[in-house]
Protein backbone atom coordinates (compact mmCIF):
# COMPACT_ATOMS: atom_id res chain seq x y z
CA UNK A 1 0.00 0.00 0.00
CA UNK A 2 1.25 3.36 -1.10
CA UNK A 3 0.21 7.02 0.99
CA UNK A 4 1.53 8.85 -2.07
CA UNK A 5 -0.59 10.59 -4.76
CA UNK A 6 -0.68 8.06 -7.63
CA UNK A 7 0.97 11.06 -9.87
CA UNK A 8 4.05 11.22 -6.88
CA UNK A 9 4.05 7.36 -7.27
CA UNK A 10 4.69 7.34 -10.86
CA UNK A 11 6.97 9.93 -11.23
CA UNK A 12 10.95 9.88 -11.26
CA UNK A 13 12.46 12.62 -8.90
CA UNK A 14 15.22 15.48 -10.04
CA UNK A 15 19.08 13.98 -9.56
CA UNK A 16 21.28 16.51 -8.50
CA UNK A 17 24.75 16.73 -9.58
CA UNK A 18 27.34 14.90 -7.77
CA UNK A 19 28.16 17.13 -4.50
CA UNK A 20 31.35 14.46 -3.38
CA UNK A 21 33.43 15.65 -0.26
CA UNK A 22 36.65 14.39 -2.09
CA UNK A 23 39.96 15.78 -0.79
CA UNK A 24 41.94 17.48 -3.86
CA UNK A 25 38.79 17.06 -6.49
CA UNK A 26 38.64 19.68 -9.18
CA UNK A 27 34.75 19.99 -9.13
CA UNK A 28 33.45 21.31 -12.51
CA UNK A 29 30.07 19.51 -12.84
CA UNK A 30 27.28 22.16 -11.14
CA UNK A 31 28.24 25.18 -12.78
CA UNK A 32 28.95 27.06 -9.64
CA UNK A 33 30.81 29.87 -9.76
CA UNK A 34 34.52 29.31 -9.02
CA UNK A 35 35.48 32.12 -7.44
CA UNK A 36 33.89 33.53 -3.78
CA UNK A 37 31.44 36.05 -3.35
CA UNK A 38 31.57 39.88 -2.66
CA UNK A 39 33.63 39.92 0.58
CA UNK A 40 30.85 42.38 1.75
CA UNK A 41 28.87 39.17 1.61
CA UNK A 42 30.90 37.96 4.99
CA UNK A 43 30.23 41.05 6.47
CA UNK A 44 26.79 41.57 5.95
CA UNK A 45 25.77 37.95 7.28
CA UNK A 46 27.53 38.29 10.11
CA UNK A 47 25.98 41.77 11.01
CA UNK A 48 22.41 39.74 10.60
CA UNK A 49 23.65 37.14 13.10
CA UNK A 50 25.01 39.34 15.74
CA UNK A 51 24.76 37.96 19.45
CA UNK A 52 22.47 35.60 17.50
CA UNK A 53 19.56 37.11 18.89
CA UNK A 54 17.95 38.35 15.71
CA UNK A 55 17.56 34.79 14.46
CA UNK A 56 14.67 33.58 16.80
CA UNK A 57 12.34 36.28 14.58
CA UNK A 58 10.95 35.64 11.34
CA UNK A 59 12.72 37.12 8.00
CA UNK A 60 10.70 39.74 6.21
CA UNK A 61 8.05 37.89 4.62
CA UNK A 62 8.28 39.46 0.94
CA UNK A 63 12.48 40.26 1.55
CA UNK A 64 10.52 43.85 0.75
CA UNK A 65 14.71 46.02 0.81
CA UNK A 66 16.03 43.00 -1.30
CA UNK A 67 12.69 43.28 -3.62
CA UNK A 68 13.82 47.28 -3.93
CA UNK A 69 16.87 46.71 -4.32
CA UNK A 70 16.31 44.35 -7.69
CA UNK A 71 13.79 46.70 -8.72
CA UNK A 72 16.08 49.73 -9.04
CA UNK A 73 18.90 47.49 -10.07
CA UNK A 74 17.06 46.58 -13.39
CA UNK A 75 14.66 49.28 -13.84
CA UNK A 76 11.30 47.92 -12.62
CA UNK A 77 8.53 48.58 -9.80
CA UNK A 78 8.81 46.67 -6.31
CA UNK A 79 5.35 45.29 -6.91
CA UNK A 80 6.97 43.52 -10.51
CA UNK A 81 9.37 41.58 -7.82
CA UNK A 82 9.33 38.30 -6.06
CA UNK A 83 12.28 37.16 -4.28
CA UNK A 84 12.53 33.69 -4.21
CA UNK A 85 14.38 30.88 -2.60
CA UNK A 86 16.83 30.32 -5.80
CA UNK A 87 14.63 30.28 -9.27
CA UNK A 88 13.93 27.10 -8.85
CA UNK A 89 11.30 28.05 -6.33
CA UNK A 90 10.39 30.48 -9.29
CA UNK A 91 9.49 27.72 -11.63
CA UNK A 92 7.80 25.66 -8.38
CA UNK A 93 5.52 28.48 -8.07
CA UNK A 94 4.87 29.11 -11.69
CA UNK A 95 3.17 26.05 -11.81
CA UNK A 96 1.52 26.27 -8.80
CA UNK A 97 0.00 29.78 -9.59
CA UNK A 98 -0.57 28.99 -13.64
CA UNK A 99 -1.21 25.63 -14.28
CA UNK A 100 -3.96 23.37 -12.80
CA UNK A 101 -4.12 19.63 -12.66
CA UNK A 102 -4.58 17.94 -15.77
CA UNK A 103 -3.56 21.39 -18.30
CA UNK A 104 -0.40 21.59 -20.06
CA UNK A 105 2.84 22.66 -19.53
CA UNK A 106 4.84 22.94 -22.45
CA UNK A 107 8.88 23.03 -22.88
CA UNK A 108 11.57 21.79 -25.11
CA UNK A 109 14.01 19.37 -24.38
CA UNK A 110 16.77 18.86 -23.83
CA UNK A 111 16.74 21.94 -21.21
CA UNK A 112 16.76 21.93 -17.18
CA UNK A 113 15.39 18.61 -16.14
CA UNK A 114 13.80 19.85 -13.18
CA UNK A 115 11.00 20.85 -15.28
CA UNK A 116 9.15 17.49 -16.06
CA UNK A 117 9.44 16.70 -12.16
CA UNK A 118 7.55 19.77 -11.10
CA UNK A 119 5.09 19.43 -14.06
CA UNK A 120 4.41 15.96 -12.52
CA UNK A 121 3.83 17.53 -8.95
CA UNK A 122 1.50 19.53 -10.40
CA UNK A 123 -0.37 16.35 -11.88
CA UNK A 124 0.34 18.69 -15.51
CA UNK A 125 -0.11 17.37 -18.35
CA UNK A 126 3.78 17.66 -20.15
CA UNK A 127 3.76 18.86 -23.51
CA UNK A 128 7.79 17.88 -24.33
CA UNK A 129 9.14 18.96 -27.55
CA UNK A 130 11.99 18.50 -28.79
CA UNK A 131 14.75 20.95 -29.40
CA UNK A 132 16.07 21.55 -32.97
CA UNK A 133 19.42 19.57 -33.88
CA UNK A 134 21.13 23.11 -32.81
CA UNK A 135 19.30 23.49 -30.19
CA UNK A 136 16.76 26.38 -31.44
CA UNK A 137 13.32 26.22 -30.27
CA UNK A 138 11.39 24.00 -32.29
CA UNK A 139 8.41 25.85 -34.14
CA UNK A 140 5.45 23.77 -32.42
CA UNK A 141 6.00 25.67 -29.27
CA UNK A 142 5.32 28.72 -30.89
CA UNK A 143 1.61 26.98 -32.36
CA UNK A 144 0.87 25.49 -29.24
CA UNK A 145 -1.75 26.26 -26.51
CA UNK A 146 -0.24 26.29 -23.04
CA UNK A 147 -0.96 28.14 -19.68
CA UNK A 148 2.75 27.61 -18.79
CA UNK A 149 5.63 27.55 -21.34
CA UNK A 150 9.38 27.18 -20.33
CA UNK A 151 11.73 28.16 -21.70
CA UNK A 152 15.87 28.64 -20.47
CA UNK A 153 18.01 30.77 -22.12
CA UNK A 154 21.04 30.48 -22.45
CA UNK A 155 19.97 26.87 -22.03
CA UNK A 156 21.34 24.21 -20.35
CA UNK A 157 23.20 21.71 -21.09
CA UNK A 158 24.03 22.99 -24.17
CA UNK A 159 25.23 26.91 -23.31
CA UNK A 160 22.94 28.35 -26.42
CA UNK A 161 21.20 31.58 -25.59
CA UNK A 162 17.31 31.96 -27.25
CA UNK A 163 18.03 35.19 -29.10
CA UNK A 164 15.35 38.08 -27.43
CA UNK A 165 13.58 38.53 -30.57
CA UNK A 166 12.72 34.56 -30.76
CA UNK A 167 11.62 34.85 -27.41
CA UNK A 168 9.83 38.42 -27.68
CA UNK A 169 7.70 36.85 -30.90
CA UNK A 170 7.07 33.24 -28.31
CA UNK A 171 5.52 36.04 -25.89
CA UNK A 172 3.54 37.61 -28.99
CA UNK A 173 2.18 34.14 -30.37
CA UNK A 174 1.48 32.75 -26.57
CA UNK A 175 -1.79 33.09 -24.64
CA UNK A 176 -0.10 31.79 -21.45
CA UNK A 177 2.58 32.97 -19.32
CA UNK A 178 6.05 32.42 -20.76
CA UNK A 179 8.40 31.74 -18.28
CA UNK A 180 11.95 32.53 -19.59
CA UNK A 181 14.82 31.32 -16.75
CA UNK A 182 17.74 33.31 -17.02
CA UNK A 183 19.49 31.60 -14.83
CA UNK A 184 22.91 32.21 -16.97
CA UNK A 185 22.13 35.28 -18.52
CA UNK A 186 24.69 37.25 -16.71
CA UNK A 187 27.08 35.56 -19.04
CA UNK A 188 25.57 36.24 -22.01
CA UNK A 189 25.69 39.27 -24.29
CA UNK A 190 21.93 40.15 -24.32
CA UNK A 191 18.49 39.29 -21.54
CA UNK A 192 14.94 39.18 -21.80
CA UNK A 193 14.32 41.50 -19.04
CA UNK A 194 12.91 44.27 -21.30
CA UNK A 195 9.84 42.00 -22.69
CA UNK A 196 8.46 42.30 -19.44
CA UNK A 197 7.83 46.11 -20.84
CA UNK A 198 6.56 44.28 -23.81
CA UNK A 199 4.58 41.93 -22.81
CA UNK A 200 2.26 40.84 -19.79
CA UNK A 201 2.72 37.60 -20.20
CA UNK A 202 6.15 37.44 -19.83
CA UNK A 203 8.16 36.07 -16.56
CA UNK A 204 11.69 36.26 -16.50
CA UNK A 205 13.65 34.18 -13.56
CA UNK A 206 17.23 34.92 -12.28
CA UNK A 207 19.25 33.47 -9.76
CA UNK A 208 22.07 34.64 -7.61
CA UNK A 209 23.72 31.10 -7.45
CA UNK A 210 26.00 31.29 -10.74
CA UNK A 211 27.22 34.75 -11.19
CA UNK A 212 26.79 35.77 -7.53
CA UNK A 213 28.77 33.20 -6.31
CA UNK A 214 25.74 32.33 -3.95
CA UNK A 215 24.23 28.85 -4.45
CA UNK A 216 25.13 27.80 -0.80
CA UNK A 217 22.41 30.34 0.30
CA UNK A 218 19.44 30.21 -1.97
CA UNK A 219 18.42 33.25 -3.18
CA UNK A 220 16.76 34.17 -6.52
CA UNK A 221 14.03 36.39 -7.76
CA UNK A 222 10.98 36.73 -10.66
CA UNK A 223 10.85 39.56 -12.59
CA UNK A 224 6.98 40.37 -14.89
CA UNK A 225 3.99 42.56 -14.45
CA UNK A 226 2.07 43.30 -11.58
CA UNK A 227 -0.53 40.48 -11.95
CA UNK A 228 1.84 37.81 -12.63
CA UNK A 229 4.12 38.86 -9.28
CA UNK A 230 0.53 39.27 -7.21
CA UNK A 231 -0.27 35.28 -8.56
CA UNK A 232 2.95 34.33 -7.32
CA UNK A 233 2.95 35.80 -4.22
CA UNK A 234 -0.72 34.42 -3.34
CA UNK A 235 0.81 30.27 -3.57
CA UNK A 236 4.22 30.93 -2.04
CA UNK A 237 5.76 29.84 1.55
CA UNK A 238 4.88 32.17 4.57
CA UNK A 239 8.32 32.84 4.72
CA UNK A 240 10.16 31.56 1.85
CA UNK A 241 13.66 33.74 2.19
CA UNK A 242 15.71 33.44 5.34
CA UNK A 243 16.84 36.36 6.94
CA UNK A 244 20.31 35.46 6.18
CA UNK A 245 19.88 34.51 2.57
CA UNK A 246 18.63 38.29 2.34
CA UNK A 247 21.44 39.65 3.93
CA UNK A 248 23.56 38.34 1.83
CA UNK A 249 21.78 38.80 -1.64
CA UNK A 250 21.63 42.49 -0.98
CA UNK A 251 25.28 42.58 -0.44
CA UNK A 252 26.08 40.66 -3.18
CA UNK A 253 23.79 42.87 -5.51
CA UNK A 254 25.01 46.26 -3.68
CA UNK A 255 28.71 45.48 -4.80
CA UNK A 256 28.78 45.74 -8.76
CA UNK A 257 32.58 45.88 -8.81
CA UNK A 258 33.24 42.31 -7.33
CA UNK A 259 30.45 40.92 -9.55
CA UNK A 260 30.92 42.32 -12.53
CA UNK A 261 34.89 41.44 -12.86
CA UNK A 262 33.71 37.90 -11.66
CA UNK A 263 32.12 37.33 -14.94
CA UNK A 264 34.65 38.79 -16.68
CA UNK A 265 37.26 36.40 -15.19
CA UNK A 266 34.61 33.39 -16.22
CA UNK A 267 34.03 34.60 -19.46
CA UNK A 268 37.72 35.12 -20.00
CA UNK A 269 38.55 31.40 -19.05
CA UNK A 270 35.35 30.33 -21.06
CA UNK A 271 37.02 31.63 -24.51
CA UNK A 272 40.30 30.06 -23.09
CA UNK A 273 38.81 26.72 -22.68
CA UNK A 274 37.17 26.70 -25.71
CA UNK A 275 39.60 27.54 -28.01
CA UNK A 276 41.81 24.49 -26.22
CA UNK A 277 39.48 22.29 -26.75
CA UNK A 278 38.44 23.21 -30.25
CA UNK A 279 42.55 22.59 -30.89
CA UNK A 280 42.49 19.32 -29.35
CA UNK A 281 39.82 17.81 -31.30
CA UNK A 282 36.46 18.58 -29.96
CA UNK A 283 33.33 19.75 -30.96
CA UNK A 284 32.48 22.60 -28.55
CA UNK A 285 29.06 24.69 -29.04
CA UNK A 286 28.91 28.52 -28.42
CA UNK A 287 28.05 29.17 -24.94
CA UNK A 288 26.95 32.57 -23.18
CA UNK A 289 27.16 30.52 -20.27
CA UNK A 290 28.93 29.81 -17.40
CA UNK A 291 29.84 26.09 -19.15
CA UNK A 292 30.48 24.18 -22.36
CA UNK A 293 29.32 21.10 -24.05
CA UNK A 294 31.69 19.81 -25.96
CA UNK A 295 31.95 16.40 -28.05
CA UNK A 296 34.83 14.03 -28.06
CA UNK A 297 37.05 13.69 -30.89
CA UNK A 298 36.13 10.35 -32.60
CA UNK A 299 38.26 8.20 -30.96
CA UNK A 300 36.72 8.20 -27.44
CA UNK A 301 33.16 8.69 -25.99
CA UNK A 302 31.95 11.36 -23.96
CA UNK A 303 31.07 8.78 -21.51
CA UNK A 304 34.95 7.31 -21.35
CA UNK A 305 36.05 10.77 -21.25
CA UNK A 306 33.98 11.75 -18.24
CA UNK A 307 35.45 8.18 -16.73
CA UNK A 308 38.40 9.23 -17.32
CA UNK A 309 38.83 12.51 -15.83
CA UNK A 310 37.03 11.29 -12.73
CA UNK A 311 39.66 8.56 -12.65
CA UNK A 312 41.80 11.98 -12.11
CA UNK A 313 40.11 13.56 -9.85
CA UNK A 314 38.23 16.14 -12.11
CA UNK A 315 34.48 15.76 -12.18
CA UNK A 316 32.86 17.19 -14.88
CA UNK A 317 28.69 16.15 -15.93
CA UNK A 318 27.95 13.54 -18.65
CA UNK A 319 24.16 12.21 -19.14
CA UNK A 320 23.09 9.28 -20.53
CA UNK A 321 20.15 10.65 -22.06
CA UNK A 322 20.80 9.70 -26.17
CA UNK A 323 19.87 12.95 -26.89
CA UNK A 324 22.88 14.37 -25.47
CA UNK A 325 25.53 11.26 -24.70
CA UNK A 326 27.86 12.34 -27.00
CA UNK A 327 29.36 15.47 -24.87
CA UNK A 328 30.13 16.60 -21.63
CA UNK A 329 29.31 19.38 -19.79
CA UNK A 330 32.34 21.51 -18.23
CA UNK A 331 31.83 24.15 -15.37
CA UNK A 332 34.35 26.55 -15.98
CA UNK A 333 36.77 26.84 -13.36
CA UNK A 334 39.51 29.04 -11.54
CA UNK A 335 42.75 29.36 -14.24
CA UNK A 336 44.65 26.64 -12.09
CA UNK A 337 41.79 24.48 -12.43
CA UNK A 338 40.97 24.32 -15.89
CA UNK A 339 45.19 24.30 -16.45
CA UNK A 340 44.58 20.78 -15.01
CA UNK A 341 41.33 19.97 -16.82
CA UNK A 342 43.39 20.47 -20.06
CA UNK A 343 46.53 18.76 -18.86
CA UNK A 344 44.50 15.82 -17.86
CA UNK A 345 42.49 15.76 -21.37
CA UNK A 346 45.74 16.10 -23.08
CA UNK A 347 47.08 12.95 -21.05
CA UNK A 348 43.63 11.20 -22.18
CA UNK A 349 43.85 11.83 -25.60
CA UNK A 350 47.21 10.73 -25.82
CA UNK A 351 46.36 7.08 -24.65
CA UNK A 352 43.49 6.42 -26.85
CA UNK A 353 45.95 7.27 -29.99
């Protein structure tokens, strides 16, 4: 006998990526940021400890300074804001506030695979298309009738970025909410920010985990009109943003001079990486990411390449989903880091010759 919803009984949960407490691992398989956060990050969280007192209250229920602060940031209203606990409580709550049981939620795959598992939660109906060969959107999302349509850009795994006019005329031919996550954005050259403007229908999602350098403490935020944000806020937790996780997010957003040479330094090993690989063999897509997926040269599989690094202690992300088997995905890393990702692959290639 199961207690479980028979939707919850069927499904298959997210898998995380590998979070190993290995001594000496070069860990480039979660696309966290490699370098720390604002060091007025410290500061700030342990102001909003203290004596410790503080903590026995409850945080701010909206984060209502961290909400103003993202609003002047990027040039909206308070009232367009939600601060979230990372985006993925964004996308939890999209399809708690948009989508009932049994309508559709439609995305492209593949894309972020938490997706499907929250449609399921939802009891949703998935409408799963796939992705062009190059990863474009396919046209059928465009055509189809959805309260909820996904959509991440850049995307993940592959590091493409949805240019803003594809994703401007999705909002045009969509009745539903479009729910663009920009979780990488800050790596690209371009956002979807101004379509909120545009369009009412149109949700963008951030997070403060990759180019923040703050996935330990949860924090993200939703960015669309008025009526959207209200929806959102009606289905979310009581108090869904710790006091700390504030603290710290408003730091991290209040010091533009740490962040934004951050993301030049990733950038800056991203073309470096790429261009090493690209001599060595591989196949490596564009990314405005803080990643690539790259293929193999012929002679070895993605799969015995990812076995092989992890052999040397450098854990990068391979799937075995056919659709994208043939590459690995490759968090960039600190300079000495990806210095011994390429050392290693050079070592690799040299013993499948």
């Amino acid at each position: 006998m199961s207690y479980l919803r028979p939707n919850i009984e069927r499904m298959h949960a997210y898998v995380p990526g590998e979070q190993p407490k290995v001594p000496g691992l070069v860990k480039l398989n979660t696309n966290e940021n490699p370098y720390p956060p604002s060091p007025k990050v410290a500061a700030a969280l342990r102001n909003a400890i203290g004596d410790g007192a503080a903590l026995r209250l409850y945080p701010d229920p909206v984060a209502s300074a961290l909400q103003a602060k993202i609003a002047a940031l990027y040039g909206f209203k308070p009232e367009q804001v939600l601060v979230a606990n990372g985006s993925d409580e964004v996308l939890t709550l999209a399809l708690r506030a948009f989508v009932d049981e049994g309508q559709r939620v439609a995305y492209a795959m593949p894309s972020y695979s938490l997706y499907p598992v929250l449609a399921d939660i939802q009891g949703a109906k998935k409408l799963e298309l796939e992705m062009n060969p190059d990863f474009t959107l396919p046209e059928r999302l465009f055509r189809e009738r959805a309260p909820l349509k996904l959509v991440t850009s850049p995307n993940a795994p592959s590091g493409v970025a949805v240019p803003v006019k594809t994703l401007n005329r999705l909002c045009a031919a969509s009745r539903g909410v479009v729910l663009i996550d920009e979780a990488y954005a800050d790596f690209a050259d371009d956002n979807a920010l101004r379509l909120v403007k545009k369009h009412r229908n149109a949700l963008v999602a951030r997070t403060l985990s990759k180019s923040y350098s703050l996935a330990g403490m949860r924090a993200g935020f939703a960015i669309g009109h008025k009526a959207l944000i209200e929806g959102l806020m009606k289905v979310k937790d009581s108090y869904n943003v710790n006091r700390l996780s504030q603290a710290a997010a408003l730091a991290a957003l209040g010091d533009r001079a740490h962040f934004e040479a951050n993301v030049r330094r990733v950038k800056a090993t991203r073309g470096r990486l790429r261009d090493a690989l690209l001599a060595f063999g591989f196949d490596v897509l564009p990314s405005a990411t803080n990643f690539v997926f790259a293929k193999p040269p012929a002679a070895m599989t993605a799969k015995k390449f990812y076995e092989a690094l992890r052999a040397r202690n450098i854990l990068v992300r391979w799937w075995s989903d056919p659709r994208v088997s043939d590459r690995v995905r490759i968090s960039i890393g600190t300079d000495a880091e990806t210095d011994k990702l390429l050392a290693a692959t050079l070592g690799i290639l040299a013993e499948v010759k």
